[in-house]
PDB file of N, CA and C in Angstrom:
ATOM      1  N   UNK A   1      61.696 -28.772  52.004  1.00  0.00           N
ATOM      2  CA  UNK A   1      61.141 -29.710  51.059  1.00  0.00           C
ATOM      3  C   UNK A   1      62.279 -30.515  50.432  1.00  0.00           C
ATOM      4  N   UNK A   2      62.135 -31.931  50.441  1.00  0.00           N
ATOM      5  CA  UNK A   2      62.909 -32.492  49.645  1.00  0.00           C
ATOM      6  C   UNK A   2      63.193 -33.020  48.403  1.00  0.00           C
ATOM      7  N   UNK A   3      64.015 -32.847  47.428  1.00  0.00           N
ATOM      8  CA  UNK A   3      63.918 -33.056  46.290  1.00  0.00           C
ATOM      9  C   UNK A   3      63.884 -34.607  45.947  1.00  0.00           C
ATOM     10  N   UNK A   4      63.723 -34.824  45.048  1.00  0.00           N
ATOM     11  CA  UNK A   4      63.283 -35.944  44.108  1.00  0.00           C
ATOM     12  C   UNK A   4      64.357 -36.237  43.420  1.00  0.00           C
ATOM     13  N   UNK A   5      65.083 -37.339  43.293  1.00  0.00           N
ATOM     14  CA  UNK A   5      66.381 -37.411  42.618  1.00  0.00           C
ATOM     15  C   UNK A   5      65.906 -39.567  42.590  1.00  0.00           C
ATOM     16  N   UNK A   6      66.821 -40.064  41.459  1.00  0.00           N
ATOM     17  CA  UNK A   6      66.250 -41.329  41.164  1.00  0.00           C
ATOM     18  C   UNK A   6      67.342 -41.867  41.627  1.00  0.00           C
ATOM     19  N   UNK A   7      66.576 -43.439  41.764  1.00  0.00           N
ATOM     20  CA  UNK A   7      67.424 -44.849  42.631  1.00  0.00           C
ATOM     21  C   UNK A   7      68.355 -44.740  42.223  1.00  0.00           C
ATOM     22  N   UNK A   8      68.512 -44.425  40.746  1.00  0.00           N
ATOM     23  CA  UNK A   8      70.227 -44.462  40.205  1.00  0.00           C
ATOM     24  C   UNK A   8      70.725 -43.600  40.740  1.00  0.00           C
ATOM     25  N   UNK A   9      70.602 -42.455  41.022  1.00  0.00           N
ATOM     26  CA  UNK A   9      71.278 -41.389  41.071  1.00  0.00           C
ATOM     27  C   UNK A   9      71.834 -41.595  43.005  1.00  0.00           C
ATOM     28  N   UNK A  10      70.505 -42.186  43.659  1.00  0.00           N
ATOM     29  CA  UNK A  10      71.007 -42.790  44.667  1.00  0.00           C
ATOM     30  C   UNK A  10      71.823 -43.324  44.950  1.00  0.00           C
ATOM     31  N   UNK A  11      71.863 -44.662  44.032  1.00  0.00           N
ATOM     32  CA  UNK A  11      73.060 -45.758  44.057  1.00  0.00           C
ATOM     33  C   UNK A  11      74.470 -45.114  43.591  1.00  0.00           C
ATOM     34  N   UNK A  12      74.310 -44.326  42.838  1.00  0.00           N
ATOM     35  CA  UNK A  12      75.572 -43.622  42.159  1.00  0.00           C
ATOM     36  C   UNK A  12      76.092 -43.442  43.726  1.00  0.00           C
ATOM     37  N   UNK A  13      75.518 -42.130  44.267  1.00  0.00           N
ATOM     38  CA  UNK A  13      76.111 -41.284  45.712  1.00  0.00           C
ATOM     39  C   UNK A  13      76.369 -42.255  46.608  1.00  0.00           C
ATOM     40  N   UNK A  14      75.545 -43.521  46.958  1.00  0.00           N
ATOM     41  CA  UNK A  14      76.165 -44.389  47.760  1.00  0.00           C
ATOM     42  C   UNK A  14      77.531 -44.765  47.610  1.00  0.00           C
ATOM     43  N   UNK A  15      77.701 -45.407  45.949  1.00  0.00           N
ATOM     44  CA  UNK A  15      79.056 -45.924  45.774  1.00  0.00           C
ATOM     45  C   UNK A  15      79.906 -45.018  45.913  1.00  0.00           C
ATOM     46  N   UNK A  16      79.732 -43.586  45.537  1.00  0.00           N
ATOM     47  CA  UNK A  16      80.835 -42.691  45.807  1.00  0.00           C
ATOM     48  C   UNK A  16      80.702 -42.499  47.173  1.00  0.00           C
ATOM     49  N   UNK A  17      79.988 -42.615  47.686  1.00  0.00           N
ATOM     50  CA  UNK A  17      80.287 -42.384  49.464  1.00  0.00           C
ATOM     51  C   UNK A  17      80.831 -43.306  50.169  1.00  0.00           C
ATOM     52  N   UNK A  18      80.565 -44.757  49.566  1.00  0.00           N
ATOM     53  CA  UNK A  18      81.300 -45.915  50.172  1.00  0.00           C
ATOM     54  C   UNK A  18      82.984 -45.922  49.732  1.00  0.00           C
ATOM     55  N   UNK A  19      83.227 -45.023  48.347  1.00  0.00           N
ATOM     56  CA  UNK A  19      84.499 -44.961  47.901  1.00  0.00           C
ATOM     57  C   UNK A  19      85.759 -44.182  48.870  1.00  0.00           C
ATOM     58  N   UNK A  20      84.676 -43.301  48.722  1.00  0.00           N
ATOM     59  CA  UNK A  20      85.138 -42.215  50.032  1.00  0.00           C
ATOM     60  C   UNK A  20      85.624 -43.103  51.441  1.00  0.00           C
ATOM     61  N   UNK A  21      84.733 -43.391  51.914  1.00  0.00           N
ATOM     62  CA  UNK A  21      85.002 -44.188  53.130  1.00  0.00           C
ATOM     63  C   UNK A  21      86.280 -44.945  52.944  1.00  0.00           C
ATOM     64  N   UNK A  22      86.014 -46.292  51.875  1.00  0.00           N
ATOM     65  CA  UNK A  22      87.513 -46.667  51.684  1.00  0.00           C
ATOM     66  C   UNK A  22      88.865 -46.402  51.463  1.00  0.00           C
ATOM     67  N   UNK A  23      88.996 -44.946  50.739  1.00  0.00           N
ATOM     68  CA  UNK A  23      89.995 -44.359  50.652  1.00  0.00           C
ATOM     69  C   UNK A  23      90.862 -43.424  51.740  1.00  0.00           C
ATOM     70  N   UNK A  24      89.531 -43.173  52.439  1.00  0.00           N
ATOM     71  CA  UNK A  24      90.156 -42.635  53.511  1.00  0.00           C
ATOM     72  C   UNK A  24      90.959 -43.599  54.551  1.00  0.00           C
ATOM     73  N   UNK A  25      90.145 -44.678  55.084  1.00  0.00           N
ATOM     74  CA  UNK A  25      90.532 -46.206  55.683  1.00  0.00           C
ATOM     75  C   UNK A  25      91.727 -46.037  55.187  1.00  0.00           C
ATOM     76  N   UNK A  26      91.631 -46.599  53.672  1.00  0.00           N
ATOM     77  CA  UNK A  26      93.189 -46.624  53.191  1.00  0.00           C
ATOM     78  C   UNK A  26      94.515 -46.153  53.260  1.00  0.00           C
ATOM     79  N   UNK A  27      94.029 -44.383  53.008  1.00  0.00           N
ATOM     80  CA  UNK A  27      95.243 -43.823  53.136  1.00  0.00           C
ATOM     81  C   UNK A  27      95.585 -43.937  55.091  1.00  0.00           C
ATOM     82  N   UNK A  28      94.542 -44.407  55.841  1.00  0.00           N
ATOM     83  CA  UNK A  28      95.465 -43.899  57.135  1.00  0.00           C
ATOM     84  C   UNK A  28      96.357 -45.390  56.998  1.00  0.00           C
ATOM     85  N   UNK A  29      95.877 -46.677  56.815  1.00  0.00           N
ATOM     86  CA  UNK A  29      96.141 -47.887  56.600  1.00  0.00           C
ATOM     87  C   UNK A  29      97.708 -47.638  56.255  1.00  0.00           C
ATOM     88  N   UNK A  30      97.822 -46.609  54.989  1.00  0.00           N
ATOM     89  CA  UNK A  30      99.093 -46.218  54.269  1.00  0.00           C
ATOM     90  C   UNK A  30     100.060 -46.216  55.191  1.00  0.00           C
ATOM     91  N   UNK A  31      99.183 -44.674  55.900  1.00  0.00           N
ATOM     92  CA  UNK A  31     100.241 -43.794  56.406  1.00  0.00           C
ATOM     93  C   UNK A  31     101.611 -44.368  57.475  1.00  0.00           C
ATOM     94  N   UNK A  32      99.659 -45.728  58.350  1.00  0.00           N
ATOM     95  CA  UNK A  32     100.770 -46.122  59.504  1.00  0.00           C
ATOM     96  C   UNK A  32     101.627 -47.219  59.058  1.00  0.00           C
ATOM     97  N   UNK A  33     101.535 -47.625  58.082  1.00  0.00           N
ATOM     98  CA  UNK A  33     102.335 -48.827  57.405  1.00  0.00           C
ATOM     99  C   UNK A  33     104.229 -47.758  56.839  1.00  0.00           C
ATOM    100  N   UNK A  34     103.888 -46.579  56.452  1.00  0.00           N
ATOM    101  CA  UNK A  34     104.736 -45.996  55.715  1.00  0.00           C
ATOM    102  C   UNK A  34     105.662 -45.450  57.131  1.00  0.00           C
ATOM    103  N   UNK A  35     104.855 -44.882  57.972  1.00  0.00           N
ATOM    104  CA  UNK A  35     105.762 -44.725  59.132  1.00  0.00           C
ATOM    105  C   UNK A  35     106.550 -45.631  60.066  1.00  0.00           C
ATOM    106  N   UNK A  36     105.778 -46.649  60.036  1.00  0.00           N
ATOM    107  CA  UNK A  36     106.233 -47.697  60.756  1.00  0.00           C
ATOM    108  C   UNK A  36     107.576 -48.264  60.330  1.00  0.00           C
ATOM    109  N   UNK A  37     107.919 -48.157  58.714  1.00  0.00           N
ATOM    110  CA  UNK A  37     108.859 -48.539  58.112  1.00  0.00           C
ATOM    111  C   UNK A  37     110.153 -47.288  58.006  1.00  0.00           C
ATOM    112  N   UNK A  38     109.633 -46.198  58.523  1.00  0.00           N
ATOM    113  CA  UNK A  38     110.825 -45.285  58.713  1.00  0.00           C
ATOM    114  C   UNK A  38     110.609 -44.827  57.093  1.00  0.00           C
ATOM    115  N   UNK A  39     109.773 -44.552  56.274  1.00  0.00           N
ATOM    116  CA  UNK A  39     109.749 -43.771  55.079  1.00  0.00           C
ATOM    117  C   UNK A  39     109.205 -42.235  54.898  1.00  0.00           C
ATOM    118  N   UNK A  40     107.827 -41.986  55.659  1.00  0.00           N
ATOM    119  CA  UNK A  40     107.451 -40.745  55.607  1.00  0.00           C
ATOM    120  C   UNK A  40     107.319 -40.316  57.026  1.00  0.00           C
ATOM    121  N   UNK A  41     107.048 -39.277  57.680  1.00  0.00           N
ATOM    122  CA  UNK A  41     105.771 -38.699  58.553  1.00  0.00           C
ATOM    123  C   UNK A  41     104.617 -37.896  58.111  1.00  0.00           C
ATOM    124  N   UNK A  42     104.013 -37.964  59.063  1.00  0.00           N
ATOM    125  CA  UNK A  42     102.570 -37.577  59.177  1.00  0.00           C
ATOM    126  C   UNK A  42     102.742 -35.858  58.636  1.00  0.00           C
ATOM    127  N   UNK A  43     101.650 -35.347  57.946  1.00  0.00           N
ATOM    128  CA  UNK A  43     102.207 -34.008  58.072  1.00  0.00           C
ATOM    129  C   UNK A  43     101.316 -33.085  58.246  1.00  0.00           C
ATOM    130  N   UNK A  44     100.242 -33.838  58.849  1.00  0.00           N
ATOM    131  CA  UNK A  44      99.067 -32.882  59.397  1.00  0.00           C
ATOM    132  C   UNK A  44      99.654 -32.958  60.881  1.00  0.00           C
ATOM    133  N   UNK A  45      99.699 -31.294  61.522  1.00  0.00           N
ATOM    134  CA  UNK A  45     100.405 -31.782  62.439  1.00  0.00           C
ATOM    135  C   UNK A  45      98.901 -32.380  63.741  1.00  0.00           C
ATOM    136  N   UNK A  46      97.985 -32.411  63.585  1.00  0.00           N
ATOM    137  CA  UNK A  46      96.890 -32.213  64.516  1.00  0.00           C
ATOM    138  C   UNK A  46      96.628 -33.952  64.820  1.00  0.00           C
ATOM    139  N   UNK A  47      97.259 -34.932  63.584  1.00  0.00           N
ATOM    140  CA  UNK A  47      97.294 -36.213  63.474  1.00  0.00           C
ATOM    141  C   UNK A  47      98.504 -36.726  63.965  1.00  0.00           C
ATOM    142  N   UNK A  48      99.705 -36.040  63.470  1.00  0.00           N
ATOM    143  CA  UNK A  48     101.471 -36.341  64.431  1.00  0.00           C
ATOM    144  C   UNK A  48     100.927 -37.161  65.756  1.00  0.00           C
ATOM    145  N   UNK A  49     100.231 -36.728  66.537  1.00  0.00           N
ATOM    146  CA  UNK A  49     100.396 -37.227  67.590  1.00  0.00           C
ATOM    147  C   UNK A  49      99.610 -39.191  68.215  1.00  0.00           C
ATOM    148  N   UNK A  50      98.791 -39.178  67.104  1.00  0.00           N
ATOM    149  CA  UNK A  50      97.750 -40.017  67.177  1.00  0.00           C
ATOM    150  C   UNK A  50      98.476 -41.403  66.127  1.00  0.00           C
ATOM    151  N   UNK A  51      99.246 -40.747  65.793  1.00  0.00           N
ATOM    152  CA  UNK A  51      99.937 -42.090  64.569  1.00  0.00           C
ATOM    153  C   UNK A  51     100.531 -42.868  65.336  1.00  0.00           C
ATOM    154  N   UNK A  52      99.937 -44.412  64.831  1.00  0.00           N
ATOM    155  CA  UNK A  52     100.741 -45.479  65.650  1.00  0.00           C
ATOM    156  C   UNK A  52      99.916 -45.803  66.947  1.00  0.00           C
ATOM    157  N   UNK A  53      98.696 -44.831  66.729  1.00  0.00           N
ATOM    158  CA  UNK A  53      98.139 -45.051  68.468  1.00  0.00           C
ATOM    159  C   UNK A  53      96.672 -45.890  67.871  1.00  0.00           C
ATOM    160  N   UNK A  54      95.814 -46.554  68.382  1.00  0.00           N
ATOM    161  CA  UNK A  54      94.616 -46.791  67.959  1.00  0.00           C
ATOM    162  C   UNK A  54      93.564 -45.629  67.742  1.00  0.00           C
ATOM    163  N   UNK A  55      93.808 -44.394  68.232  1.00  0.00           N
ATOM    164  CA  UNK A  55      93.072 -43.418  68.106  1.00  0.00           C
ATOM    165  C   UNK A  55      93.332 -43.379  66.261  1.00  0.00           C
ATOM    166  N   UNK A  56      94.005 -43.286  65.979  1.00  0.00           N
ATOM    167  CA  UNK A  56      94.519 -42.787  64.515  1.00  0.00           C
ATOM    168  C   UNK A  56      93.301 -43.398  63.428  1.00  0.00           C
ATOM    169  N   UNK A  57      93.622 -44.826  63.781  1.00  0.00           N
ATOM    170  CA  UNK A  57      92.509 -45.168  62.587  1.00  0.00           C
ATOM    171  C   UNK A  57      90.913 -45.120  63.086  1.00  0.00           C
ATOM    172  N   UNK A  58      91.026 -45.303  64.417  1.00  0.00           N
ATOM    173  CA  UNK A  58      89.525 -44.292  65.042  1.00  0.00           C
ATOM    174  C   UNK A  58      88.608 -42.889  64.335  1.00  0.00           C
ATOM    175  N   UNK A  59      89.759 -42.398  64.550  1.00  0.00           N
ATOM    176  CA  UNK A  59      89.587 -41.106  64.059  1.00  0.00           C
ATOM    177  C   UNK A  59      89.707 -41.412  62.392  1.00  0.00           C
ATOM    178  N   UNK A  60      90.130 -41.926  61.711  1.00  0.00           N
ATOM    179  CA  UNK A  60      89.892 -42.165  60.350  1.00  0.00           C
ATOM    180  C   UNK A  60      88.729 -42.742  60.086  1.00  0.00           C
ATOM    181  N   UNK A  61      88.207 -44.272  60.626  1.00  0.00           N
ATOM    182  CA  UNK A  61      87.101 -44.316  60.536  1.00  0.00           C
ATOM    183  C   UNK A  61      85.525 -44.007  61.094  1.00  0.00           C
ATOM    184  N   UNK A  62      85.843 -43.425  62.018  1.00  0.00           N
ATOM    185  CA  UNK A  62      84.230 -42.477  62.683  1.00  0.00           C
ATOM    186  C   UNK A  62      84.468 -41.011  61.819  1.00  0.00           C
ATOM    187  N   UNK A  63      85.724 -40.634  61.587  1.00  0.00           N
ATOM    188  CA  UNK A  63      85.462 -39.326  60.747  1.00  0.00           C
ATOM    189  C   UNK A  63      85.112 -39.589  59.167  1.00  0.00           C
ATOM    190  N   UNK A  64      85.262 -40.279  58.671  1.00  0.00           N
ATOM    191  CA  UNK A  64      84.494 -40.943  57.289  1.00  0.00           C
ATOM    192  C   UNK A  64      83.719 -41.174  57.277  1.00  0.00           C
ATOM    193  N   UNK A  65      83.059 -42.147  58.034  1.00  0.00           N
ATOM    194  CA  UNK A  65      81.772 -42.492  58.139  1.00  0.00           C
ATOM    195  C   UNK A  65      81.074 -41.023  58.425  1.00  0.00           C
ATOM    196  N   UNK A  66      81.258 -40.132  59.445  1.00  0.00           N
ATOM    197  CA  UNK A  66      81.033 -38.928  59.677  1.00  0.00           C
ATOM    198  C   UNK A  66      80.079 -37.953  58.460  1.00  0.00           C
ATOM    199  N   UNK A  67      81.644 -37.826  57.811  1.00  0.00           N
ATOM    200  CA  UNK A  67      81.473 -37.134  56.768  1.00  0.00           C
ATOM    201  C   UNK A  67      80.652 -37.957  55.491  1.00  0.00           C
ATOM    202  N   UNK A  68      80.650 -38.937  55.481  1.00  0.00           N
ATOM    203  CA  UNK A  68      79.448 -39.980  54.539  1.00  0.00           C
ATOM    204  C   UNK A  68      78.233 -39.413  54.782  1.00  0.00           C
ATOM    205  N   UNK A  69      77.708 -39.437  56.188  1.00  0.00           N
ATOM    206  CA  UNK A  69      76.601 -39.123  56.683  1.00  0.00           C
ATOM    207  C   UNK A  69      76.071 -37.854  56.446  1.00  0.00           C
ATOM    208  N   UNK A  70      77.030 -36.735  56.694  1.00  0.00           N
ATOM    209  CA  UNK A  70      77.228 -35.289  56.529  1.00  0.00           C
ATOM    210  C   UNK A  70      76.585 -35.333  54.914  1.00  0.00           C
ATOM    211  N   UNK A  71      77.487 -35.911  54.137  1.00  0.00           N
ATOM    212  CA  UNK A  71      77.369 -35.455  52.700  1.00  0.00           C
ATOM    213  C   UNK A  71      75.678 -36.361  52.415  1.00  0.00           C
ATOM    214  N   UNK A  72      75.496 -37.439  52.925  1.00  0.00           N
ATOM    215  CA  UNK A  72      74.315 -37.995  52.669  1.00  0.00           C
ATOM    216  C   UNK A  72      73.334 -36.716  52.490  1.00  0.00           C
ATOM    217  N   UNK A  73      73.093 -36.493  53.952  1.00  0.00           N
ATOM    218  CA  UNK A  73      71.995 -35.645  54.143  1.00  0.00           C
ATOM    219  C   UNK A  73      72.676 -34.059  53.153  1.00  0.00           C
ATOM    220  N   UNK A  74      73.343 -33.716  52.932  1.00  0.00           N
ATOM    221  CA  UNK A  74      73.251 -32.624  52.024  1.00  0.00           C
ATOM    222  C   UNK A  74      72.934 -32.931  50.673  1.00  0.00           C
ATOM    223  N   UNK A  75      72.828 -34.439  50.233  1.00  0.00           N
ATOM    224  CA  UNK A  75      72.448 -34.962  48.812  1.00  0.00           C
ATOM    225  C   UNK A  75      70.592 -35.296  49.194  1.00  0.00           C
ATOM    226  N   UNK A  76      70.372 -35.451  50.230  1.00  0.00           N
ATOM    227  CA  UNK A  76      69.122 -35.646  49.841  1.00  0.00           C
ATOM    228  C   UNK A  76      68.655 -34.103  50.184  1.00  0.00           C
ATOM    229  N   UNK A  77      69.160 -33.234  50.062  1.00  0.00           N
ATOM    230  CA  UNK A  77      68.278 -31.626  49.702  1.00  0.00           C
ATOM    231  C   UNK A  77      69.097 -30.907  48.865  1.00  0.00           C
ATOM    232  N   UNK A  78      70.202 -31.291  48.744  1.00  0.00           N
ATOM    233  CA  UNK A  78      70.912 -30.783  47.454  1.00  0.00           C
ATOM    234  C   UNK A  78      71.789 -31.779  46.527  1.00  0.00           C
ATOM    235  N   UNK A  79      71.423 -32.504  45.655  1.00  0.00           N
ATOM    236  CA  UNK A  79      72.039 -33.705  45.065  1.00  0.00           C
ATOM    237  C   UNK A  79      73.344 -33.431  44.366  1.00  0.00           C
ATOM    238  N   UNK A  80      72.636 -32.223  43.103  1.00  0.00           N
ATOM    239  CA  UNK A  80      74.059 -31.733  42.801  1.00  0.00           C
ATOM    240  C   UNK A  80      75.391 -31.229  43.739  1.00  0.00           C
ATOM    241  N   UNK A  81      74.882 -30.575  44.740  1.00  0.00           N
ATOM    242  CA  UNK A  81      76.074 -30.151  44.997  1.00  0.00           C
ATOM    243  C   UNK A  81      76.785 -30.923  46.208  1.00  0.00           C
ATOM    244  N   UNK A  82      76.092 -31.743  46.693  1.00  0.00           N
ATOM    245  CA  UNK A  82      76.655 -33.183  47.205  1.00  0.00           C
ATOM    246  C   UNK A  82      77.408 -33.953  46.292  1.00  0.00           C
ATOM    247  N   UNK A  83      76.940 -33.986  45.352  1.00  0.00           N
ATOM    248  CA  UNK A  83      77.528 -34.857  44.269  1.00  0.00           C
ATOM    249  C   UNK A  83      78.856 -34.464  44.013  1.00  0.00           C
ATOM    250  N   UNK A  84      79.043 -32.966  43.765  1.00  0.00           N
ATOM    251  CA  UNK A  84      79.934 -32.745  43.283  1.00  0.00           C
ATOM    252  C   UNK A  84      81.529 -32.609  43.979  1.00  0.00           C
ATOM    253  N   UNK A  85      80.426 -32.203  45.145  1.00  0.00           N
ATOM    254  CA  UNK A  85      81.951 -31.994  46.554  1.00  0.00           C
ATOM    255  C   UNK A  85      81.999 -33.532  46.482  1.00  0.00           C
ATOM    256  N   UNK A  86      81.215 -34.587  46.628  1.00  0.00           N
ATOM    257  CA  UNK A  86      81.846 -36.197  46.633  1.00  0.00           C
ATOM    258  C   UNK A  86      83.126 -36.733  45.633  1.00  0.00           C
ATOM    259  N   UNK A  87      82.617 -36.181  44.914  1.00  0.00           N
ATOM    260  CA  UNK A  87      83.438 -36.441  43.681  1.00  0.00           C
ATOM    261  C   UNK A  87      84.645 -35.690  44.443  1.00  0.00           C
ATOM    262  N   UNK A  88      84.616 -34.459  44.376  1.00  0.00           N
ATOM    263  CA  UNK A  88      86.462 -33.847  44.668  1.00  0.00           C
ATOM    264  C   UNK A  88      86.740 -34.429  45.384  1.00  0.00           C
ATOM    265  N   UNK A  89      86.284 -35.181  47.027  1.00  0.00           N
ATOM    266  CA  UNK A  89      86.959 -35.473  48.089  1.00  0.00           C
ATOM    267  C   UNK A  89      87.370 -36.979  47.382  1.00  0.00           C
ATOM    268  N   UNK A  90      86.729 -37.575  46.783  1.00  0.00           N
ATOM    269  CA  UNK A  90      87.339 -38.946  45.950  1.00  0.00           C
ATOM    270  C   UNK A  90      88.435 -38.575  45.113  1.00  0.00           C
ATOM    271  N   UNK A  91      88.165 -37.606  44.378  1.00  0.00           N
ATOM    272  CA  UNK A  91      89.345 -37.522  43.373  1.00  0.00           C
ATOM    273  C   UNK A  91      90.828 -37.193  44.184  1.00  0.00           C
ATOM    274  N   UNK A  92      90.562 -36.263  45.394  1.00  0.00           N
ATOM    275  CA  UNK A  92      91.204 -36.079  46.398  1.00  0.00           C
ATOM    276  C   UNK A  92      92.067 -37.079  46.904  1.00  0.00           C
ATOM    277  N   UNK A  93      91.373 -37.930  47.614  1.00  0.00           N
ATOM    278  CA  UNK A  93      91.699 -39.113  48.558  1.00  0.00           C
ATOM    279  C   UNK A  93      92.290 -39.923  47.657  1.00  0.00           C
ATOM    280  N   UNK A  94      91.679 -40.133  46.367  1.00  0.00           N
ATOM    281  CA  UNK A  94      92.698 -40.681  45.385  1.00  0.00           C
ATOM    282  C   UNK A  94      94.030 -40.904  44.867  1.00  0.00           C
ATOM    283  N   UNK A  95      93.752 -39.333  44.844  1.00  0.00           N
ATOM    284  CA  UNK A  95      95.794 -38.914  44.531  1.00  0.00           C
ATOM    285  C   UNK A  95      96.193 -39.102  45.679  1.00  0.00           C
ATOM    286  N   UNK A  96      95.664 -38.855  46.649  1.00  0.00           N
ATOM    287  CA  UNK A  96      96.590 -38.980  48.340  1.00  0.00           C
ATOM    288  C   UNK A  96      96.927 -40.771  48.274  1.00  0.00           C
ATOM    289  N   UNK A  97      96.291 -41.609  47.954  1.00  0.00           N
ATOM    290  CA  UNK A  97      96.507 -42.932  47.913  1.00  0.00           C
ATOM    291  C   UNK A  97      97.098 -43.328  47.234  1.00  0.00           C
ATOM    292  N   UNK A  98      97.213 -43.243  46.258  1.00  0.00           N
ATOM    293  CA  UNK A  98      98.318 -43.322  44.784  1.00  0.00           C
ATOM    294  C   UNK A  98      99.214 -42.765  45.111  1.00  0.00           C
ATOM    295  N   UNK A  99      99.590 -41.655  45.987  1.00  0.00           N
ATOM    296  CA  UNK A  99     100.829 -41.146  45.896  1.00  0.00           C
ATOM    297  C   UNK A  99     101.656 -41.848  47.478  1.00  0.00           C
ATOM    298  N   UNK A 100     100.854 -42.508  48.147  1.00  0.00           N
ATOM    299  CA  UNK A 100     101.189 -42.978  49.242  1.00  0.00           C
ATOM    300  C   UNK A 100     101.445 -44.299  48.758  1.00  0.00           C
ATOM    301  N   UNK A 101     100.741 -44.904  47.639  1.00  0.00           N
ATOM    302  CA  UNK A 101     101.297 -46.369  47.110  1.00  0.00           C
ATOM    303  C   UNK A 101     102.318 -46.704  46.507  1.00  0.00           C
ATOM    304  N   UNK A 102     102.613 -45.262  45.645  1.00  0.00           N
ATOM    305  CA  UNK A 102     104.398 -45.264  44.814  1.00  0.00           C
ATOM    306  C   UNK A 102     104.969 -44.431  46.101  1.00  0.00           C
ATOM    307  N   UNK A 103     105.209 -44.746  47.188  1.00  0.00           N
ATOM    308  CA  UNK A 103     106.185 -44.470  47.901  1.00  0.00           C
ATOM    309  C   UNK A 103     106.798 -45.494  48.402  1.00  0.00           C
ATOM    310  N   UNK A 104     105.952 -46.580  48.433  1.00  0.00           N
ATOM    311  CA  UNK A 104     106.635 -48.337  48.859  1.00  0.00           C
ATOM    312  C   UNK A 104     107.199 -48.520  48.019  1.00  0.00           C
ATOM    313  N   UNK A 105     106.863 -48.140  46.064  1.00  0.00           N
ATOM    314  CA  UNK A 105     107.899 -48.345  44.683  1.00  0.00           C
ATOM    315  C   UNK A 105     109.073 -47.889  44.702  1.00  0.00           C
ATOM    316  N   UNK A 106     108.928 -46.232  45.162  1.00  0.00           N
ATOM    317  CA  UNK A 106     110.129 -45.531  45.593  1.00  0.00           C
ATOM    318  C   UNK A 106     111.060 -46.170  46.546  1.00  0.00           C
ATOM    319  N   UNK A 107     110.599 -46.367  47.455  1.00  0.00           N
ATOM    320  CA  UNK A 107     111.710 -46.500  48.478  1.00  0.00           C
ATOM    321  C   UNK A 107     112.262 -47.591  48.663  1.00  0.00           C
TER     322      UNK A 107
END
């Protein structure tokens, strides 16, 4: 059975799911910009290999969108707790982006 949750509360989870999406985009956007310039590497090693390749941001954006979808359908039968894992993976992806943006300040 599915729960009942309002347009707002809809629109809320969209924008945080569309946030999501962008941040993730972003940070790979970062990453290959930061490597390319000889500042960081990659340090997931399961991604090492895909950086710099078109797979990389492939895999960044079908796995976002992915996981958008994923979390969709767990908000329309569980809102709260969709909601709430949305929120961490934003607050998440956040600091990962911010901390990938003062590294162009840094260096």
């Amino acid at each position: 059975m599915m729960k009942v949750f309002s347009p707002v509360g809809r629109k809320k989870m969209l924008v945080l799911l569309g946030t999501l999406v962008f941040f993730v985009i972003l940070d790979g956007l970062l990453t290959e910009l930061l490597i390319a310039r000889g500042l960081v590497r990659e340090m997931n090693p399961f991604l090492q290999p895909l950086v710099g390749d078109i797979g990389f941001m492939l895999l960044k954006v079908f796995g976002a969108g992915l996981c958008a979808l994923i979390l969709w359908d767990i908000y329309r039968r569980y809102p709260k707790t969709a909601t709430i894992t949305t929120w961490i993976a934003v607050a998440g992806y956040g600091v990962i982006v911010l901390w990938n943006t003062s590294l162009f300040i840094i260096a």
